[in-house]
PDB file of N, CA and C in Angstrom:
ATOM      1  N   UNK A   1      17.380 -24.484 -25.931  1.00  0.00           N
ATOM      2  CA  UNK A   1      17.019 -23.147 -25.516  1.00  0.00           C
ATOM      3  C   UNK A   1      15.496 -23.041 -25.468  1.00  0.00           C
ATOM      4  N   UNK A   2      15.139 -22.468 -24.545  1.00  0.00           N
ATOM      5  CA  UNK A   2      13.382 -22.371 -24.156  1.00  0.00           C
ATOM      6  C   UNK A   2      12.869 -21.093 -25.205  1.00  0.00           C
ATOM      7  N   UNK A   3      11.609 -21.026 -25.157  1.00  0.00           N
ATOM      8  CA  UNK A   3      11.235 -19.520 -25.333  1.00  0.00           C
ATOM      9  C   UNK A   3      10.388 -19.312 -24.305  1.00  0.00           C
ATOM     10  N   UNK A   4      10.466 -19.723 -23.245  1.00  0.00           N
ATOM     11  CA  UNK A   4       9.855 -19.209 -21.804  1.00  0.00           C
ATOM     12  C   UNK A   4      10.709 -18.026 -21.497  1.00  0.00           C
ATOM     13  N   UNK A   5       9.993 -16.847 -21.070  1.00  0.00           N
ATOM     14  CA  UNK A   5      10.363 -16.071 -20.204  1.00  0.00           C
ATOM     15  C   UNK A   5      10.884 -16.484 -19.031  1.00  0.00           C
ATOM     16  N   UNK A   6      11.824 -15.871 -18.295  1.00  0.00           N
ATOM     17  CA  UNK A   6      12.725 -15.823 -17.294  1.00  0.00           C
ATOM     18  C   UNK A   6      12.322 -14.881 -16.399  1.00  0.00           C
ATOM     19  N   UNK A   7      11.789 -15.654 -14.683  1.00  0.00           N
ATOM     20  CA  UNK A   7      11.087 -14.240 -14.231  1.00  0.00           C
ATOM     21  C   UNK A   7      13.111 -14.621 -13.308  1.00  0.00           C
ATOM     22  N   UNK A   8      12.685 -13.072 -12.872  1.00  0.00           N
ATOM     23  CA  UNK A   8      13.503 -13.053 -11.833  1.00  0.00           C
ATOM     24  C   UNK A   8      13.191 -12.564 -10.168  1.00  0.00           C
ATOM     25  N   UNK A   9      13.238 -12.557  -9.151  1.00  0.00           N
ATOM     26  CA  UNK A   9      13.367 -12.592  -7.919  1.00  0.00           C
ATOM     27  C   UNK A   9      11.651 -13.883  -7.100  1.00  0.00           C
ATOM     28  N   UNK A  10      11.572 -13.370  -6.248  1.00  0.00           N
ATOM     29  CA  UNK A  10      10.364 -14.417  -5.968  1.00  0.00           C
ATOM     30  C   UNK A  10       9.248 -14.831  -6.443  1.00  0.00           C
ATOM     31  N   UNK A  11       8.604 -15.558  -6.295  1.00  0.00           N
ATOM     32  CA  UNK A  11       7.251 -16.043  -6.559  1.00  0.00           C
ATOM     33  C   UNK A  11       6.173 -15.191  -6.289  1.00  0.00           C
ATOM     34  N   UNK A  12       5.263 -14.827  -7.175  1.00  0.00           N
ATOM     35  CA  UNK A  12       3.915 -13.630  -6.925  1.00  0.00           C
ATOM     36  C   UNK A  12       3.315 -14.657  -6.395  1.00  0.00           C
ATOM     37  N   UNK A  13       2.761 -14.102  -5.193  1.00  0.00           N
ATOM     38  CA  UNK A  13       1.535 -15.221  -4.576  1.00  0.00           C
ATOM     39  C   UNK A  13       0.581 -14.507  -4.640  1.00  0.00           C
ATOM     40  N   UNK A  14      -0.463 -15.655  -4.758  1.00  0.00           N
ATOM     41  CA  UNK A  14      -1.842 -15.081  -5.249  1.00  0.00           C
ATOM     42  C   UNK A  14      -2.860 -14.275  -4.221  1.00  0.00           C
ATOM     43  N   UNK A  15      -2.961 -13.288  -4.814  1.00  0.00           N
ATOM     44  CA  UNK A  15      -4.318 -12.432  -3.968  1.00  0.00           C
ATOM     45  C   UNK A  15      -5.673 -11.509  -4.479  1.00  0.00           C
ATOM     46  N   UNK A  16      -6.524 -12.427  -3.811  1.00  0.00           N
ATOM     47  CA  UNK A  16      -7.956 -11.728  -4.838  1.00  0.00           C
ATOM     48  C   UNK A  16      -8.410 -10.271  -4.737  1.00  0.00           C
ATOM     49  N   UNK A  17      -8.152  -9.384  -5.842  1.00  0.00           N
ATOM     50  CA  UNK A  17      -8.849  -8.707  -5.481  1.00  0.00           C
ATOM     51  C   UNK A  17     -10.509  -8.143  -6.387  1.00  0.00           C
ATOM     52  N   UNK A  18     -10.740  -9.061  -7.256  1.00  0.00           N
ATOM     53  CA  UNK A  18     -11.301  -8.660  -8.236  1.00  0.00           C
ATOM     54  C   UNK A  18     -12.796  -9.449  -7.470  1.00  0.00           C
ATOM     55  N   UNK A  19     -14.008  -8.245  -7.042  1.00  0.00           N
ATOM     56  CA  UNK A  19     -14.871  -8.559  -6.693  1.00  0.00           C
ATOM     57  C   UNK A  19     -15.146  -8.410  -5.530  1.00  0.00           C
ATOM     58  N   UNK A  20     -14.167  -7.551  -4.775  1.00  0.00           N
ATOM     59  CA  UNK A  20     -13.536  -7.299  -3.333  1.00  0.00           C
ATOM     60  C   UNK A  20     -13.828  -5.658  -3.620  1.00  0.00           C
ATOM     61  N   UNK A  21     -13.434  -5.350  -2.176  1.00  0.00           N
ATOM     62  CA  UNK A  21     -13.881  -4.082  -1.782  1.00  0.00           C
ATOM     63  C   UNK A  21     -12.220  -3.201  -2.630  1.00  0.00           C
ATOM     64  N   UNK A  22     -13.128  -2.083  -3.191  1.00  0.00           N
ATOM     65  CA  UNK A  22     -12.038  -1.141  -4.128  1.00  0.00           C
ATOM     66  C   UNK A  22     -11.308   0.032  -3.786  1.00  0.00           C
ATOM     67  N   UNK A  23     -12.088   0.163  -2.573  1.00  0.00           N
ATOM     68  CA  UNK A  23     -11.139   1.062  -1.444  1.00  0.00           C
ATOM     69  C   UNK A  23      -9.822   0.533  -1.583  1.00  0.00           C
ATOM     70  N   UNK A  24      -8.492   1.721  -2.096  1.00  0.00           N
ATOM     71  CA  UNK A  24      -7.450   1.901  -2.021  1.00  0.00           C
ATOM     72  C   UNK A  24      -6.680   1.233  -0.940  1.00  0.00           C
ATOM     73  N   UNK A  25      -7.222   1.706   0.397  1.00  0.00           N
ATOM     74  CA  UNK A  25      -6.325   1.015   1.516  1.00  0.00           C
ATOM     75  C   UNK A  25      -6.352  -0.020   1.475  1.00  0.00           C
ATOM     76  N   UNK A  26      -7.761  -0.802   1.462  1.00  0.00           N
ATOM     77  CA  UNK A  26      -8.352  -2.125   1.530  1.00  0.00           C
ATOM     78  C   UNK A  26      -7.285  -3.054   0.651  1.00  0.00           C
ATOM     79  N   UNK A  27      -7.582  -2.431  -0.673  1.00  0.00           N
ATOM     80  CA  UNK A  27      -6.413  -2.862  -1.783  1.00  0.00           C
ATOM     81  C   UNK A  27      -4.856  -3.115  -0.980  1.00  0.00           C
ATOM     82  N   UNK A  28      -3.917  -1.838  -0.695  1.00  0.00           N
ATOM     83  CA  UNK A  28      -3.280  -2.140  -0.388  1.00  0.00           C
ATOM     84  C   UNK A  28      -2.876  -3.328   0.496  1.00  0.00           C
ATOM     85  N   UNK A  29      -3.679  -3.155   1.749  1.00  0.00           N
ATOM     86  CA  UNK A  29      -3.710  -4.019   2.841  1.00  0.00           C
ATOM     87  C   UNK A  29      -3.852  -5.526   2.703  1.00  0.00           C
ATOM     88  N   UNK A  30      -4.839  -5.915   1.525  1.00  0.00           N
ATOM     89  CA  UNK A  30      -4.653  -7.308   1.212  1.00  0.00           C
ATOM     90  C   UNK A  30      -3.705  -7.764   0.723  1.00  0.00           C
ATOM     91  N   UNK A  31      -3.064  -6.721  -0.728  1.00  0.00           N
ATOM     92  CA  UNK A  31      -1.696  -7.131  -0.982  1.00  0.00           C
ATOM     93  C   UNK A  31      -0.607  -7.612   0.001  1.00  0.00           C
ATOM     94  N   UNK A  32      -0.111  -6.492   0.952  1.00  0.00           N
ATOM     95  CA  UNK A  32       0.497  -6.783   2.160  1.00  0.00           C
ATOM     96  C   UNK A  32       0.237  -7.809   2.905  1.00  0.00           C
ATOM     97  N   UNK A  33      -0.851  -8.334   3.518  1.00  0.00           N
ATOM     98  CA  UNK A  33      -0.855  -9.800   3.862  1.00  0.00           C
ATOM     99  C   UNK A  33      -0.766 -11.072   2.905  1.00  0.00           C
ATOM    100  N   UNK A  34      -0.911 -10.941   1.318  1.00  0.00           N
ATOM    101  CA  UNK A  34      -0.859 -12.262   0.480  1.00  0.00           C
ATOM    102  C   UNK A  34       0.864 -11.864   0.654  1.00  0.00           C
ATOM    103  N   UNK A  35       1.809 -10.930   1.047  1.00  0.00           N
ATOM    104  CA  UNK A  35       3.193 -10.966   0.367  1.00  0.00           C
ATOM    105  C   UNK A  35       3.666 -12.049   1.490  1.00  0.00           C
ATOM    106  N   UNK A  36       2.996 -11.088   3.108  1.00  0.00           N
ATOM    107  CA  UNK A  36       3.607 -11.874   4.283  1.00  0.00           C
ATOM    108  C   UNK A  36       3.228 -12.951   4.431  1.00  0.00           C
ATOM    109  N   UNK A  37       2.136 -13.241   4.038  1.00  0.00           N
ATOM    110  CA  UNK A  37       1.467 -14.809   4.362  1.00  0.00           C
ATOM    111  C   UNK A  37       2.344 -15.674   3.521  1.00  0.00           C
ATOM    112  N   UNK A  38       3.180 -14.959   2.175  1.00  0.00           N
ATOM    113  CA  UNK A  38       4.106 -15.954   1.746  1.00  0.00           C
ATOM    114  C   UNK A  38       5.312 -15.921   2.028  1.00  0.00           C
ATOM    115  N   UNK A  39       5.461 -15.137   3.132  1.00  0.00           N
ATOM    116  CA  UNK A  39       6.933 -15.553   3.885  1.00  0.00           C
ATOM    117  C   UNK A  39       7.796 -14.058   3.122  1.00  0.00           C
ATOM    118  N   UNK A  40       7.183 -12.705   2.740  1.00  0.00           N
ATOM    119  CA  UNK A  40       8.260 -12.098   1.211  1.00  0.00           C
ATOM    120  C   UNK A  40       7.714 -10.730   2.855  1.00  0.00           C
ATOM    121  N   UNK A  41       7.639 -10.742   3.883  1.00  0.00           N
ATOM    122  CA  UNK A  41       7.862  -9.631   4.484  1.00  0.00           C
ATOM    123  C   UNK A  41       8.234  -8.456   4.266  1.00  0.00           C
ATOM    124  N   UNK A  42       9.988  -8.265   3.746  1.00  0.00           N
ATOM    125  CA  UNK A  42      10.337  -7.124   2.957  1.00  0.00           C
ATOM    126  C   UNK A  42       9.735  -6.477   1.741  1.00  0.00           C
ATOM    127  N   UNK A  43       9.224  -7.668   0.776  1.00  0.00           N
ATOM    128  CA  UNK A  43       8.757  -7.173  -0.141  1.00  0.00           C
ATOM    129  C   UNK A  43       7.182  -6.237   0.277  1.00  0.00           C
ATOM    130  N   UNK A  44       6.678  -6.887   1.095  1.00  0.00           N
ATOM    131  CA  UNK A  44       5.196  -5.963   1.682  1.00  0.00           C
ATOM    132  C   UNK A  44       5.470  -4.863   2.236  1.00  0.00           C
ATOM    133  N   UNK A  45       6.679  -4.883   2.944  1.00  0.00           N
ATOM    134  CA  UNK A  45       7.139  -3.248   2.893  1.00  0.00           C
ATOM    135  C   UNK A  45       7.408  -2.493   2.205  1.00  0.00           C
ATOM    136  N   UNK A  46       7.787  -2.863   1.046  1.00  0.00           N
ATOM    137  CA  UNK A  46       8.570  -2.297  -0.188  1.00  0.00           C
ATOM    138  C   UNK A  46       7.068  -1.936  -0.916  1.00  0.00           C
ATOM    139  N   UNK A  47       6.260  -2.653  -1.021  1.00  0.00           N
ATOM    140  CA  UNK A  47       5.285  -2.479  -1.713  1.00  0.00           C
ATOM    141  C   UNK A  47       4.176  -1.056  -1.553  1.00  0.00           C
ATOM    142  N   UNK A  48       4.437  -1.680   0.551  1.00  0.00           N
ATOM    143  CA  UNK A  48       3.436  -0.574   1.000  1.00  0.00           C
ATOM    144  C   UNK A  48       3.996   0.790   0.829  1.00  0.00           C
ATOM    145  N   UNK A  49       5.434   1.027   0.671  1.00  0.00           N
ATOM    146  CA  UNK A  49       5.918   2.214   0.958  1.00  0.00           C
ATOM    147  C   UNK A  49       6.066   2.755  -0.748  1.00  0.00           C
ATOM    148  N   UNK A  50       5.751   1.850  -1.526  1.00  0.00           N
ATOM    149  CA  UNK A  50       5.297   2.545  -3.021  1.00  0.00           C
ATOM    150  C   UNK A  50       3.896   2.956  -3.354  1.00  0.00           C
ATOM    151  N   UNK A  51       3.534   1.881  -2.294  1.00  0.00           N
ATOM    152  CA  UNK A  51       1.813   2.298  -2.924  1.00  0.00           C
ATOM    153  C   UNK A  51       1.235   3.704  -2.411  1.00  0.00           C
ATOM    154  N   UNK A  52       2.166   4.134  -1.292  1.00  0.00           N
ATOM    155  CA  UNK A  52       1.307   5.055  -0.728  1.00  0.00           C
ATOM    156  C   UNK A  52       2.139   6.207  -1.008  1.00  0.00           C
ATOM    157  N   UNK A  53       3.292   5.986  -1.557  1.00  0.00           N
ATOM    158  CA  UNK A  53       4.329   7.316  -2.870  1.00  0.00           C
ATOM    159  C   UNK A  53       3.464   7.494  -4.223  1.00  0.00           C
ATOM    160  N   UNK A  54       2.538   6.388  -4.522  1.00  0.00           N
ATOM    161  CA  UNK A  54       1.946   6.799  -5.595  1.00  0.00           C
ATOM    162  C   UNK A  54       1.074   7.182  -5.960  1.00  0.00           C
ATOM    163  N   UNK A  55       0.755   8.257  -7.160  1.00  0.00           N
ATOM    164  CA  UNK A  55       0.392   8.810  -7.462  1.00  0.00           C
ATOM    165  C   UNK A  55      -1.287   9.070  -8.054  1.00  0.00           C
ATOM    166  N   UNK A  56      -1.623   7.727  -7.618  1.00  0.00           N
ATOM    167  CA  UNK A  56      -3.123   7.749  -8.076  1.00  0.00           C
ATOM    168  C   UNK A  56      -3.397   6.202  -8.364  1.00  0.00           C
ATOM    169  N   UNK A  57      -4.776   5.774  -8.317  1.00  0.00           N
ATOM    170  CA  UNK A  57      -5.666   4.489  -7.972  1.00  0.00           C
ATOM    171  C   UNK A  57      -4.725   3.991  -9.133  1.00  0.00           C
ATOM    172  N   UNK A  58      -4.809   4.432  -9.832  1.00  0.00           N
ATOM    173  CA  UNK A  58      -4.464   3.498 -11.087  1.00  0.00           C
ATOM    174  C   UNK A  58      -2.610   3.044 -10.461  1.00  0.00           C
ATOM    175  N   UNK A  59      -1.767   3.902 -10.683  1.00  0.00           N
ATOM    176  CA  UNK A  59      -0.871   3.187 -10.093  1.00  0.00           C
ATOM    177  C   UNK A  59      -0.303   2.235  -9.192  1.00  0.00           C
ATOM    178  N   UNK A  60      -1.534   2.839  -8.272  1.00  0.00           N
ATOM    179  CA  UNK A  60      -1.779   1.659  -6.727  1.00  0.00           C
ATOM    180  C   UNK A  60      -2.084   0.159  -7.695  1.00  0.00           C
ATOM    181  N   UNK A  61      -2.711   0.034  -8.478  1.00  0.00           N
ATOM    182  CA  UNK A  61      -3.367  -0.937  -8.993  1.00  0.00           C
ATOM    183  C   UNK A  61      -2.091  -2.226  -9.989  1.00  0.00           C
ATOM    184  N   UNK A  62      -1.521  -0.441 -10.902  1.00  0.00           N
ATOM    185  CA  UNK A  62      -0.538  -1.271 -11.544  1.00  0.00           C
ATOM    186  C   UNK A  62       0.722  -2.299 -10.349  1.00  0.00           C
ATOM    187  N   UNK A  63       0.976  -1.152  -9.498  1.00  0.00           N
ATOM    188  CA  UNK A  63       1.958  -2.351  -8.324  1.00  0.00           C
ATOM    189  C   UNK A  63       1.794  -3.369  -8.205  1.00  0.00           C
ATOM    190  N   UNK A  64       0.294  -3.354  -7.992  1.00  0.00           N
ATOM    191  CA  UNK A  64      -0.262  -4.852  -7.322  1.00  0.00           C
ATOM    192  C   UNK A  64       0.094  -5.845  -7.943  1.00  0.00           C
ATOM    193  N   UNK A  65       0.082  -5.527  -9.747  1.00  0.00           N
ATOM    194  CA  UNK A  65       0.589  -6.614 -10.579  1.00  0.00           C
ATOM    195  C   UNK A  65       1.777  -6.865 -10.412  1.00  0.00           C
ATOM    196  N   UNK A  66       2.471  -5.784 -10.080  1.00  0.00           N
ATOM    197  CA  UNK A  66       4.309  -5.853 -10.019  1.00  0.00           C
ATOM    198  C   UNK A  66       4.425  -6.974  -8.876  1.00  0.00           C
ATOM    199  N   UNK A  67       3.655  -7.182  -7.696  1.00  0.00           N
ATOM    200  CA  UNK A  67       4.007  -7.981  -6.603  1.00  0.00           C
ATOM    201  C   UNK A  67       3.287  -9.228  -6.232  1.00  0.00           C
ATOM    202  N   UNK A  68       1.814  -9.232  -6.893  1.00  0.00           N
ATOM    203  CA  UNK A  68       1.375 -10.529  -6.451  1.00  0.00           C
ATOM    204  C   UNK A  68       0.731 -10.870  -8.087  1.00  0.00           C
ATOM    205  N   UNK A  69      -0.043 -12.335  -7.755  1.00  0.00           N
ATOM    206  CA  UNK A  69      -0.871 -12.790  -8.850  1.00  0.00           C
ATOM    207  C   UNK A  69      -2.186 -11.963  -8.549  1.00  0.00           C
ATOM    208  N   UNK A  70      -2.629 -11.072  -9.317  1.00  0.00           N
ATOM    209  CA  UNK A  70      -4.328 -10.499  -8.791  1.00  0.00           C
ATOM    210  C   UNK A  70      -5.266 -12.040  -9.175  1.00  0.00           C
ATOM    211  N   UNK A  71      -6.116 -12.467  -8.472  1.00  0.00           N
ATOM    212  CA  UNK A  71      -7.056 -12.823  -8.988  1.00  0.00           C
ATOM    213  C   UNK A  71      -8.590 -12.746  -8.884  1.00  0.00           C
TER     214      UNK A  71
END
């Protein structure tokens, strides 16, 4: 038996945003191309259509972790 965590559904692919422009959209918009550039299409929809239900920078921010690697 491991003591690794168990992720479940796809792979977070990596996308920089730390040192990058902090404009909200900007944010979003890179997310959305690191999802499609890894082939997770639906998921960049899914993403975009939360990020822009939510409720403030900070949440926009927390997603990002929910869907890609920030780096």
């Amino acid at each position: 038996m491991s003591d690794e965590p168990t992720t479940a559904g796809p792979p977070k692919p990596a996308c920089r945003l730390v040192g990058e422009d902090g404009n909200v959209f900007a944010i979003i918009g890179r997310v959305q191309r690191a999802l499609r550039g890894a082939g997770q299409a639906d998921r960049a929809r899914e993403f975009v259509q939360k990020a822009f239900a939510a409720g403030s920078y900070d949440e926009v921010l927390g997603l990002c972790t929910d869907y890609v690697d920030v780096r």
